[in-house]
N, C-alpha and C. Protein backbone atom coordinates (compact mmCIF):
# COMPACT_ATOMS: atom_id res chain seq x y z
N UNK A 1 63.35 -4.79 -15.11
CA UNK A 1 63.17 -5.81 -16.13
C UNK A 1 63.90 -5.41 -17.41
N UNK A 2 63.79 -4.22 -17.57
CA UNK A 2 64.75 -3.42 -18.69
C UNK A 2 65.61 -2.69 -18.75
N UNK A 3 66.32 -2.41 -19.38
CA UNK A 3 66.90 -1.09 -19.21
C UNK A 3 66.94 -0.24 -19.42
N UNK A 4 65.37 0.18 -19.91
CA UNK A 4 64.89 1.99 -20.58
C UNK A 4 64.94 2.07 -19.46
N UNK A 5 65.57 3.58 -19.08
CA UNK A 5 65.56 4.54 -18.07
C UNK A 5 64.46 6.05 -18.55
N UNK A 6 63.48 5.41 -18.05
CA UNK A 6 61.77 6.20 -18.44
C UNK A 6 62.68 7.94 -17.74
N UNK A 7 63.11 7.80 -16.96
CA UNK A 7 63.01 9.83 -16.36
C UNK A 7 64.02 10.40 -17.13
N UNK A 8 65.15 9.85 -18.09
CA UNK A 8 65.98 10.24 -18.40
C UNK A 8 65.62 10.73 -20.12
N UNK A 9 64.91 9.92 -20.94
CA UNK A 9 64.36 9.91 -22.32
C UNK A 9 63.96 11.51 -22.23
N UNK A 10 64.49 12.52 -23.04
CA UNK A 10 63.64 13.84 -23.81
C UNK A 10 63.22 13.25 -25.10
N UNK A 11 62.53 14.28 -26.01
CA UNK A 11 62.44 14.15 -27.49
C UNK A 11 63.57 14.30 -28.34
N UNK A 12 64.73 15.04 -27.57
CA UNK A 12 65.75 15.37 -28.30
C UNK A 12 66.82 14.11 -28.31
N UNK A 13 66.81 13.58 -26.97
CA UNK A 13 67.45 12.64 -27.16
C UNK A 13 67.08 11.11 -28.10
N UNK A 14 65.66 11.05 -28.15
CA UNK A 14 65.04 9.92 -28.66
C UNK A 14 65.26 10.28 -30.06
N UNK A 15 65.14 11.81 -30.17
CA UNK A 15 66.16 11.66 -31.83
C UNK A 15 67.18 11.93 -32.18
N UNK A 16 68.08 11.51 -31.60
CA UNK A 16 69.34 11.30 -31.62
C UNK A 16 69.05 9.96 -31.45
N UNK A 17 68.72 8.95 -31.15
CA UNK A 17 68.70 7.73 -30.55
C UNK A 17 68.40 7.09 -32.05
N UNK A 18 67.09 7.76 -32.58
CA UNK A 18 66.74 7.45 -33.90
C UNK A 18 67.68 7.72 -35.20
N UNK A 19 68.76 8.86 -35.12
CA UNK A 19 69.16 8.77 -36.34
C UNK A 19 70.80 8.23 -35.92
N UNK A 20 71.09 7.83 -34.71
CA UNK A 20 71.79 6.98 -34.41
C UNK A 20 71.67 5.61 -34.78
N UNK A 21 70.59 5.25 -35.16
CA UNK A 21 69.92 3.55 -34.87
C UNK A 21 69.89 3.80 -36.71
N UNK A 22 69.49 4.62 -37.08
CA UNK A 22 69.46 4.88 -38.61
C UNK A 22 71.08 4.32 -39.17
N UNK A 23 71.75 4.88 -38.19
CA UNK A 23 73.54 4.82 -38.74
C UNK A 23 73.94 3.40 -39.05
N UNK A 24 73.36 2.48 -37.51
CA UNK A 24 73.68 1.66 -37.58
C UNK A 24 74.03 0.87 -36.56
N UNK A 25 73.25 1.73 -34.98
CA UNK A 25 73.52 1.89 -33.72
C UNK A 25 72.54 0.59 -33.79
N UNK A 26 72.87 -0.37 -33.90
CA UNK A 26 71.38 -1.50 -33.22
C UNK A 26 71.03 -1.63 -31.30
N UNK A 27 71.97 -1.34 -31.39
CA UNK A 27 71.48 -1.58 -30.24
C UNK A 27 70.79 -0.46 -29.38
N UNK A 28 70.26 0.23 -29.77
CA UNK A 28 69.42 1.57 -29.30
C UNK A 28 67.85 1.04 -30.12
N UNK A 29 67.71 0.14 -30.75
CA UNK A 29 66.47 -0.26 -31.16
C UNK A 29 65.65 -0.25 -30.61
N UNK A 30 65.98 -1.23 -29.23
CA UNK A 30 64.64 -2.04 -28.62
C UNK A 30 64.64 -0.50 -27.24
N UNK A 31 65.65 0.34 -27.58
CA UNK A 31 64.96 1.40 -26.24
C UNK A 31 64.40 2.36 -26.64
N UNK A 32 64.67 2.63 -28.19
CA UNK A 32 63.59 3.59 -28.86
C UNK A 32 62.33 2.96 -29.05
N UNK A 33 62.24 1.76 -28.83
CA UNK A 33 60.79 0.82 -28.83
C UNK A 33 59.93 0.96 -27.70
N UNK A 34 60.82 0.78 -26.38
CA UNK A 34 60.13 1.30 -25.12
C UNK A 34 59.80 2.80 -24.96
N UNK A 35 60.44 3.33 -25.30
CA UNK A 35 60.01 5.25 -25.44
C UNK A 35 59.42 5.67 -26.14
N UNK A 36 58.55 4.79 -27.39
CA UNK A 36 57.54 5.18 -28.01
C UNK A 36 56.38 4.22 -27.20
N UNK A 37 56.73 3.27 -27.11
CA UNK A 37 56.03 2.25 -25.92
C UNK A 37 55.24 3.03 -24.81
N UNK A 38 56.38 3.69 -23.95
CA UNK A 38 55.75 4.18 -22.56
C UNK A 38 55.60 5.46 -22.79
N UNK A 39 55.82 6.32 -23.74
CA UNK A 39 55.52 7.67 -24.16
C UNK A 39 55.97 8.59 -22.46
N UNK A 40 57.23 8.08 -21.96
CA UNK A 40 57.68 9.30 -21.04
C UNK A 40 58.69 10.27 -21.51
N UNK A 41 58.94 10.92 -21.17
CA UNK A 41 59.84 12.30 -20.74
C UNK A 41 59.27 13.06 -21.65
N UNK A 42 58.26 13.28 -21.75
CA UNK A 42 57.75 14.26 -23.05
C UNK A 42 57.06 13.64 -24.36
N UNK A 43 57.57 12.67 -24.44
CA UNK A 43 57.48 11.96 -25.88
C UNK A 43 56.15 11.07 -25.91
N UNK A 44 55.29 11.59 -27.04
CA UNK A 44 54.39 11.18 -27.30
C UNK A 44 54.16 9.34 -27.38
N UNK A 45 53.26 9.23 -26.40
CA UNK A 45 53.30 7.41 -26.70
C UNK A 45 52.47 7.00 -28.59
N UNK A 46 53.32 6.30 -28.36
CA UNK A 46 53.12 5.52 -30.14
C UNK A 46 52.78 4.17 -29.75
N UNK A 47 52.27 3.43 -29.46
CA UNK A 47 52.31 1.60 -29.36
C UNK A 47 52.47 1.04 -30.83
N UNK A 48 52.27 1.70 -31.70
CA UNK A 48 52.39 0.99 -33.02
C UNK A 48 53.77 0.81 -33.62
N UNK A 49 54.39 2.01 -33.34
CA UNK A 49 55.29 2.28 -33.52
C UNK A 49 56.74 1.71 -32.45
N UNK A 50 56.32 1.88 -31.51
CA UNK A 50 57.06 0.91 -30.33
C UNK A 50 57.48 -0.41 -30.44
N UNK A 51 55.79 -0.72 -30.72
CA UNK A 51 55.78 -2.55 -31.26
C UNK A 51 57.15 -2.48 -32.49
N UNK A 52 56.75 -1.76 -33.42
CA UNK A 52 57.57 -1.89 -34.57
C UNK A 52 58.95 -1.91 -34.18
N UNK A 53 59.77 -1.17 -33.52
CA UNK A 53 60.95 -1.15 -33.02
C UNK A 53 61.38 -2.28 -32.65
N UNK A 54 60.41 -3.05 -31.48
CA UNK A 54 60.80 -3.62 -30.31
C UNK A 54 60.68 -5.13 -31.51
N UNK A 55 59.83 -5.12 -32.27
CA UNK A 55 59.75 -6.11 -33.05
C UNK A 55 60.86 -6.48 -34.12
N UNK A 56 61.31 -5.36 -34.75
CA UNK A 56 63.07 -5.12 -35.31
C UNK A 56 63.96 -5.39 -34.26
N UNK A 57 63.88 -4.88 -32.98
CA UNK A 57 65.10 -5.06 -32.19
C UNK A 57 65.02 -7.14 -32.16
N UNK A 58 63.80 -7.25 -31.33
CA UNK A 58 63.57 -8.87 -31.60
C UNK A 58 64.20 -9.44 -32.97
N UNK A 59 63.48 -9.29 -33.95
CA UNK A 59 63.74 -10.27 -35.28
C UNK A 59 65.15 -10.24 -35.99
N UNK A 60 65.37 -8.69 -36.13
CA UNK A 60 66.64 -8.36 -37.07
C UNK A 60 68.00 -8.39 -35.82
N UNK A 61 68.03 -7.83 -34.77
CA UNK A 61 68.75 -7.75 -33.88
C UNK A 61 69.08 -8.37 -32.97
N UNK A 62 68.52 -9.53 -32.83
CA UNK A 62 68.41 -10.58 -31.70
C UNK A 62 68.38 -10.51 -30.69
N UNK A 63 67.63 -9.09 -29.97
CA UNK A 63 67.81 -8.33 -28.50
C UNK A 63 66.84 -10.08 -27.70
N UNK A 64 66.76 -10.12 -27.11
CA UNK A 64 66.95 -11.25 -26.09
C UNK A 64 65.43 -10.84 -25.68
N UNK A 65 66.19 -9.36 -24.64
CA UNK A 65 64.73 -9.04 -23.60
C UNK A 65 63.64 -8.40 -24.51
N UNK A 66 64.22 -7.91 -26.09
CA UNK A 66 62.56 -7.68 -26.72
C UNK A 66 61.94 -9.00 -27.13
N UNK A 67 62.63 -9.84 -27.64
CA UNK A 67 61.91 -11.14 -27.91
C UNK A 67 61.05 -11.42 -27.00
N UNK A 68 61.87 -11.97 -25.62
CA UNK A 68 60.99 -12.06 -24.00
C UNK A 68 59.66 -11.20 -23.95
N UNK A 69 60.11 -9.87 -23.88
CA UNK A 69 59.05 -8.81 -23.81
C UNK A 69 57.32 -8.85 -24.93
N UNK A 70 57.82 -9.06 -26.23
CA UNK A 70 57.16 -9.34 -27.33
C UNK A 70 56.10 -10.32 -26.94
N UNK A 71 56.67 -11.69 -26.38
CA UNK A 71 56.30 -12.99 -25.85
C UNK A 71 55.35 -12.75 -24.90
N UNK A 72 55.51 -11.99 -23.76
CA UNK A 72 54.78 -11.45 -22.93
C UNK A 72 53.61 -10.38 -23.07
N UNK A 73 54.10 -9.48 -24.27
CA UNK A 73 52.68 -8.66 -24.99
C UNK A 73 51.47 -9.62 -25.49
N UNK A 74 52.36 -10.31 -26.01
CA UNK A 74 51.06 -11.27 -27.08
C UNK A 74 50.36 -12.32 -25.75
N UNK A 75 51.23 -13.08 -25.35
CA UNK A 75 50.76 -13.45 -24.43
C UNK A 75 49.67 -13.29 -23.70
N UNK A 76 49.57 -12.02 -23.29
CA UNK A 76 48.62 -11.33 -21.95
C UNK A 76 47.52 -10.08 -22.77
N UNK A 77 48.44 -10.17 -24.08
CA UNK A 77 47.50 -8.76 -24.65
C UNK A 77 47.62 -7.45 -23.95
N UNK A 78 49.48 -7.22 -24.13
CA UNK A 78 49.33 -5.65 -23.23
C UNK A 78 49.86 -5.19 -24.48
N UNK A 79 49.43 -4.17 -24.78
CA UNK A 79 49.88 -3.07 -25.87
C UNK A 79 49.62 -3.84 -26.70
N UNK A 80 48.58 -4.75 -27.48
CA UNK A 80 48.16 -5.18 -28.46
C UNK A 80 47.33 -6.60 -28.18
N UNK A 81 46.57 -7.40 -29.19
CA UNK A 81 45.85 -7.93 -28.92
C UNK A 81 46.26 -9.32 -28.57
N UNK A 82 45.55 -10.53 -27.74
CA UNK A 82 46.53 -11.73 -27.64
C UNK A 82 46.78 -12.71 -28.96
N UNK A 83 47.72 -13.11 -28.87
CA UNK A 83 48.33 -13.90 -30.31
C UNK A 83 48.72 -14.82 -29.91
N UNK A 84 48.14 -16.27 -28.92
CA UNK A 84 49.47 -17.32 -28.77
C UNK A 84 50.48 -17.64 -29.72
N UNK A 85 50.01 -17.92 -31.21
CA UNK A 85 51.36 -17.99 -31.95
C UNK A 85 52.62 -17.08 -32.51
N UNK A 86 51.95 -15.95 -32.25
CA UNK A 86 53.08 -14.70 -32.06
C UNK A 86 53.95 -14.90 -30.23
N UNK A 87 53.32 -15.22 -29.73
CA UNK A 87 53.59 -15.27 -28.12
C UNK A 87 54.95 -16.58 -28.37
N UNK A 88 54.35 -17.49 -28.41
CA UNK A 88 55.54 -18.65 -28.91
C UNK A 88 56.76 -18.72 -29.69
N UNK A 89 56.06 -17.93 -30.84
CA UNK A 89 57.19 -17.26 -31.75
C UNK A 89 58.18 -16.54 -31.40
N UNK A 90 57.68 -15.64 -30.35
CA UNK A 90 58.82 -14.54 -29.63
C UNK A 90 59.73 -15.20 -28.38
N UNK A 91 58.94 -15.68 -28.16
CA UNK A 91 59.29 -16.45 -26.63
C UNK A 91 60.45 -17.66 -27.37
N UNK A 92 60.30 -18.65 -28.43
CA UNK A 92 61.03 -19.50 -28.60
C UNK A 92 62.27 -18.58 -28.86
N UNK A 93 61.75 -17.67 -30.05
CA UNK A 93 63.27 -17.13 -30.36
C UNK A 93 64.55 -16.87 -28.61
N UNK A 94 63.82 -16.60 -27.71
CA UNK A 94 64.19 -15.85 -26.46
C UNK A 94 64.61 -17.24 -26.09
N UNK A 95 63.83 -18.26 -25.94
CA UNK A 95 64.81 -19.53 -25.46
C UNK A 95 65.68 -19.86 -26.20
N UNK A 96 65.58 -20.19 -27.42
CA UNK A 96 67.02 -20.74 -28.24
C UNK A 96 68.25 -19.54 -27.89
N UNK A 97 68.29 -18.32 -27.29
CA UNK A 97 68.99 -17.61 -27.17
C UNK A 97 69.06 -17.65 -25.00
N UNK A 98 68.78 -19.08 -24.72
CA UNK A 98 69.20 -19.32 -23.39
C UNK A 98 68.60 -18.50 -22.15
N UNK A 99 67.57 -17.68 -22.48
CA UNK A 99 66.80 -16.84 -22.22
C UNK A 99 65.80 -17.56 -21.01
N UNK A 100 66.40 -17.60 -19.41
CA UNK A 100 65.17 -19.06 -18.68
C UNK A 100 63.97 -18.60 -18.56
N UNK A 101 63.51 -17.19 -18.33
CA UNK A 101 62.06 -16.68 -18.05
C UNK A 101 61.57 -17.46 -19.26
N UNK A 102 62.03 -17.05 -20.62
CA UNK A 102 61.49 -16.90 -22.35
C UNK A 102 60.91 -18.51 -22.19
N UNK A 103 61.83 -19.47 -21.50
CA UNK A 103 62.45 -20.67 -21.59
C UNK A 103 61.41 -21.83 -20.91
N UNK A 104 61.07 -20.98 -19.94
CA UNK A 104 59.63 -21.23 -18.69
C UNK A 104 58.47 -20.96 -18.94
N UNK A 105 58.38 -19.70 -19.60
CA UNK A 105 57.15 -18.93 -20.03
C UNK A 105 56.76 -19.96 -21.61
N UNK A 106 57.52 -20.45 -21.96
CA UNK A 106 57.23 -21.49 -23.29
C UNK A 106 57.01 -22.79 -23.00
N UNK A 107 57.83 -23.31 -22.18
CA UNK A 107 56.99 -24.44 -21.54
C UNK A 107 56.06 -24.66 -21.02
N UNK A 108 55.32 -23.84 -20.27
CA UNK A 108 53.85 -23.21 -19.67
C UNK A 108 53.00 -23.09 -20.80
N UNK A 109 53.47 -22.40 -22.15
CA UNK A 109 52.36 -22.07 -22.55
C UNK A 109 52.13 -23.05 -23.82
N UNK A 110 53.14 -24.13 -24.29
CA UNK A 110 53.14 -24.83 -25.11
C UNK A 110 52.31 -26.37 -24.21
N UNK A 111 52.40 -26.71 -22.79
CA UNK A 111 51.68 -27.23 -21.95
C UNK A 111 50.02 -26.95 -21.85
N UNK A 112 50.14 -25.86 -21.60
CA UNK A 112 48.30 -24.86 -21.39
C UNK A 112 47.36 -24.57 -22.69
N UNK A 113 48.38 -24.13 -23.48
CA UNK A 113 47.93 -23.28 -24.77
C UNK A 113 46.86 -24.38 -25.89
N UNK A 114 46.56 -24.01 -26.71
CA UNK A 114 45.73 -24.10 -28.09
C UNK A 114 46.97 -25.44 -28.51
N UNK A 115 47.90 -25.00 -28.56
CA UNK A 115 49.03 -25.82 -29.34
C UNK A 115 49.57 -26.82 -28.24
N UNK A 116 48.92 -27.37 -28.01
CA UNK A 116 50.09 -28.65 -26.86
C UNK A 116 51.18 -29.04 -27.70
N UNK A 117 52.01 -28.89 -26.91
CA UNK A 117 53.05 -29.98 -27.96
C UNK A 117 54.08 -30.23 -26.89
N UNK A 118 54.60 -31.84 -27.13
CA UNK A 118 55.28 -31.90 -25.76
C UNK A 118 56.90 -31.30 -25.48
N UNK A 119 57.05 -30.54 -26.41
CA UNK A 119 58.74 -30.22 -26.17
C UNK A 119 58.37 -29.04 -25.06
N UNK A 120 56.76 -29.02 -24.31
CA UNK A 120 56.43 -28.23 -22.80
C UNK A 120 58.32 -28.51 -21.94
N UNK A 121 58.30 -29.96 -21.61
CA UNK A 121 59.11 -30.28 -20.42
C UNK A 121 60.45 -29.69 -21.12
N UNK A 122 60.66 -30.32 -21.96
CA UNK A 122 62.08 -29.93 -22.43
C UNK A 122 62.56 -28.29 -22.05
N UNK A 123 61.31 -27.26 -22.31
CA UNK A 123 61.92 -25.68 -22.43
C UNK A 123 61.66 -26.03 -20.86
N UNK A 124 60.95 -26.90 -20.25
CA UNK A 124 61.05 -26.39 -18.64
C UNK A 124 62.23 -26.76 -17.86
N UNK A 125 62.94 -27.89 -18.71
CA UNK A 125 63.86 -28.44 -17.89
C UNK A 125 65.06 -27.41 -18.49
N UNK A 126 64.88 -26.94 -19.17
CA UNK A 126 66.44 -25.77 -19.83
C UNK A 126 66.29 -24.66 -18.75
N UNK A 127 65.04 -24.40 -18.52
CA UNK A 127 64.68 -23.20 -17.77
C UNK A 127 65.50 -23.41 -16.70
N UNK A 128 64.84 -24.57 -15.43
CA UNK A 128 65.78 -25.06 -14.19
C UNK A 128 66.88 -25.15 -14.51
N UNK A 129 67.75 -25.53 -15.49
CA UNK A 129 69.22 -25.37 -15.83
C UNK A 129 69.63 -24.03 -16.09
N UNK A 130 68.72 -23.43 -16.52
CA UNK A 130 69.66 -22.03 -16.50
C UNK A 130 69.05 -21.62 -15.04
N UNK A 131 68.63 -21.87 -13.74
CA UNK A 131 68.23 -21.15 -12.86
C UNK A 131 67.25 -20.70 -12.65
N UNK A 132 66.57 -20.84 -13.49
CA UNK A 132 64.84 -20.02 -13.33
C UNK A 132 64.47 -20.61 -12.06
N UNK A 133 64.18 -19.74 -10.59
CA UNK A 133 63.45 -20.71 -9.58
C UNK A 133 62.13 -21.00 -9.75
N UNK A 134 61.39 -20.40 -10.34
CA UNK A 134 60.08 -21.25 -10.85
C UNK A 134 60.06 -22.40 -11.81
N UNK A 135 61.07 -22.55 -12.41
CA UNK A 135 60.96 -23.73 -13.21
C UNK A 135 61.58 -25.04 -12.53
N UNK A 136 62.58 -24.52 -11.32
CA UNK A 136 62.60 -25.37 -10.49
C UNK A 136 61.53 -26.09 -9.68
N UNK A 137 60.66 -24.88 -9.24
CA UNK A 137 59.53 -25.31 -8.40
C UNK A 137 58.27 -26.13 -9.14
N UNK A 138 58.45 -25.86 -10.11
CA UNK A 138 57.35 -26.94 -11.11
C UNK A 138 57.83 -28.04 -11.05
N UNK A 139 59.32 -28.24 -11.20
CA UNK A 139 59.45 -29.73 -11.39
C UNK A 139 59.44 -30.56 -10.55
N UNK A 140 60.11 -29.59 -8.83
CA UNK A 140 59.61 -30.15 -7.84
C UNK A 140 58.75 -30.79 -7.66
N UNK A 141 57.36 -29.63 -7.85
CA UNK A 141 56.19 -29.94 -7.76
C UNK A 141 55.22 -30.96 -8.56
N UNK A 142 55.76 -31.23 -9.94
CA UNK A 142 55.42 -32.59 -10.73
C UNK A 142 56.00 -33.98 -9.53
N UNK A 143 57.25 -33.81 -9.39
CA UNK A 143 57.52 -35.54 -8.76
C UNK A 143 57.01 -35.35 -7.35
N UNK A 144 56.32 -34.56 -6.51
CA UNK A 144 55.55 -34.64 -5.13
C UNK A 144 54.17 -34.96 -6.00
N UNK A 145 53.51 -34.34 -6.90
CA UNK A 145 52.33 -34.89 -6.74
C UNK A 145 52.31 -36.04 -8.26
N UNK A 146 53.15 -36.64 -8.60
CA UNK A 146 52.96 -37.46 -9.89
C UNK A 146 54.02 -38.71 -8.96
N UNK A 147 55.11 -38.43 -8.37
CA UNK A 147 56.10 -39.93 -7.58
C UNK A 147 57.00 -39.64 -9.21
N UNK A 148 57.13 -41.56 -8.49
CA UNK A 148 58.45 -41.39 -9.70
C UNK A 148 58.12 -41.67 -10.95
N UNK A 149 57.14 -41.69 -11.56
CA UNK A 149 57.06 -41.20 -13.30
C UNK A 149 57.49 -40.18 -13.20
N UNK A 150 56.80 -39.58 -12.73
CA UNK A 150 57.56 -37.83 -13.04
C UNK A 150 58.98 -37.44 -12.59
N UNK A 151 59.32 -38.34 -11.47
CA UNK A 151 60.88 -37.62 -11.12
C UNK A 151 61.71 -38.54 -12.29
N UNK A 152 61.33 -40.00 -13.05
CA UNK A 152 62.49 -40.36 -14.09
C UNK A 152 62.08 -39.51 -15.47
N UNK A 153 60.69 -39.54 -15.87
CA UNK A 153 60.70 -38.14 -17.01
C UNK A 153 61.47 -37.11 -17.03
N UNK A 154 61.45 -36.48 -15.49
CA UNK A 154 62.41 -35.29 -15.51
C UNK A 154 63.41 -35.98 -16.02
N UNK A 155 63.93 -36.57 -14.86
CA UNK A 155 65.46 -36.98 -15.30
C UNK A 155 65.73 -37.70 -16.47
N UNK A 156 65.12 -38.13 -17.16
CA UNK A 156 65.64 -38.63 -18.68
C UNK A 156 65.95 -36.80 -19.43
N UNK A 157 64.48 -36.57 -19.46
CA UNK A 157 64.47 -35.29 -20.24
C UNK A 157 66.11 -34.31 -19.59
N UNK A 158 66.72 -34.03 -18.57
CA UNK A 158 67.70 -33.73 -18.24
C UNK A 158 68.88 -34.40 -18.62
N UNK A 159 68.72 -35.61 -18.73
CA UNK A 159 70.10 -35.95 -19.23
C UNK A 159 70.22 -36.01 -20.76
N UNK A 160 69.05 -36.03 -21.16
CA UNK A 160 68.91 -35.65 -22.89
C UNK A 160 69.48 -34.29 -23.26
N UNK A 161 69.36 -33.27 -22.51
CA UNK A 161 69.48 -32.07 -22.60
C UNK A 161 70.81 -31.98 -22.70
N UNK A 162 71.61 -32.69 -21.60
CA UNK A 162 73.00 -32.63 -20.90
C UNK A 162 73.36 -33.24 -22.14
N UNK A 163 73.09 -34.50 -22.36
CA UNK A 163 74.18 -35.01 -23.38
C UNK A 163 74.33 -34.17 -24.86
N UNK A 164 72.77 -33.63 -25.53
CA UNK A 164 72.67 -32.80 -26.35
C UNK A 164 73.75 -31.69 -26.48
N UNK A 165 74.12 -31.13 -25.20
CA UNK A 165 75.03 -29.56 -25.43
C UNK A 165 76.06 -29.58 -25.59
């Protein structure tokens, strides 16, 4: 899902990683985030500190898979407590950046969640356009059990999309 390589991280290298990322290395952000995150090769786990990274790599850096990742903490409440509007927050940033899990996982939860709001279909139908096969299989699965309201909703909402880009 990532690309921290957990057996390879020492302490020595994670600081090097750090006063690399100090220089100006961004893109070593969001893996010094996971290595205080998963506290392997030696290195003391931090979650506070992880978050903090992975939350810079997200906001300031536009890393994609920490946004995603972020989306999915708050979400489920792993390594911190649940936040749907932090969850949305992270997750949208991850779709406007074409992101289909970020893209699926926001349509689901803007559908389910505290916050309905209907731009649900829209992130689901971007999702199936970028390939997500679960976001395929939802929509499937709307026009078998809804007929054709649901298969011309889709398809309006798709060609809105199409003509939009």
């Amino acid at each position: 899902m990532n690309n921290y390589e957990k057996d390879n991280i020492t302490p020595q290298l994670l600081s090097q990683w750090i006063q690399e990322e100090k220089d100006g290395n961004t893109e070593l952000t969001q893996r010094i985030g996971f290595a205080f995150l998963y506290g392997d090769g030696g290195i003391q786990p931090n979650v506070q500190l992880g978050l903090k990274y992975l939350d810079k790599a997200a906001v300031e850096c536009n890393n994609v898979e920490a946004q995603y990742m972020l989306g999915l903490f708050y979400e489920n409440g792993n390594y911190t407590v649940k936040d749907e509007e932090k969850s949305i927050s992270y997750y949208t940033m991850a779709a406007i950046n074409n992101h289909a899990e970020s893209q699926y996982a926001l349509g689901c939860l803007l559908l389910q969640g505290k916050h309905k709001n209907p731009k649900w279909l829209y992130w689901i139908c971007k999702s199936h356009l970028n390939g997500f096969s679960s976001a395929t299989a939802y929509l499937e699965n709307m026009v078998v059990n809804d007929g054709d309201i649901a298969k011309r909703t889709i398809e309006y909402q798709l060609e809105a999309i199409s003509v939009s880009e």
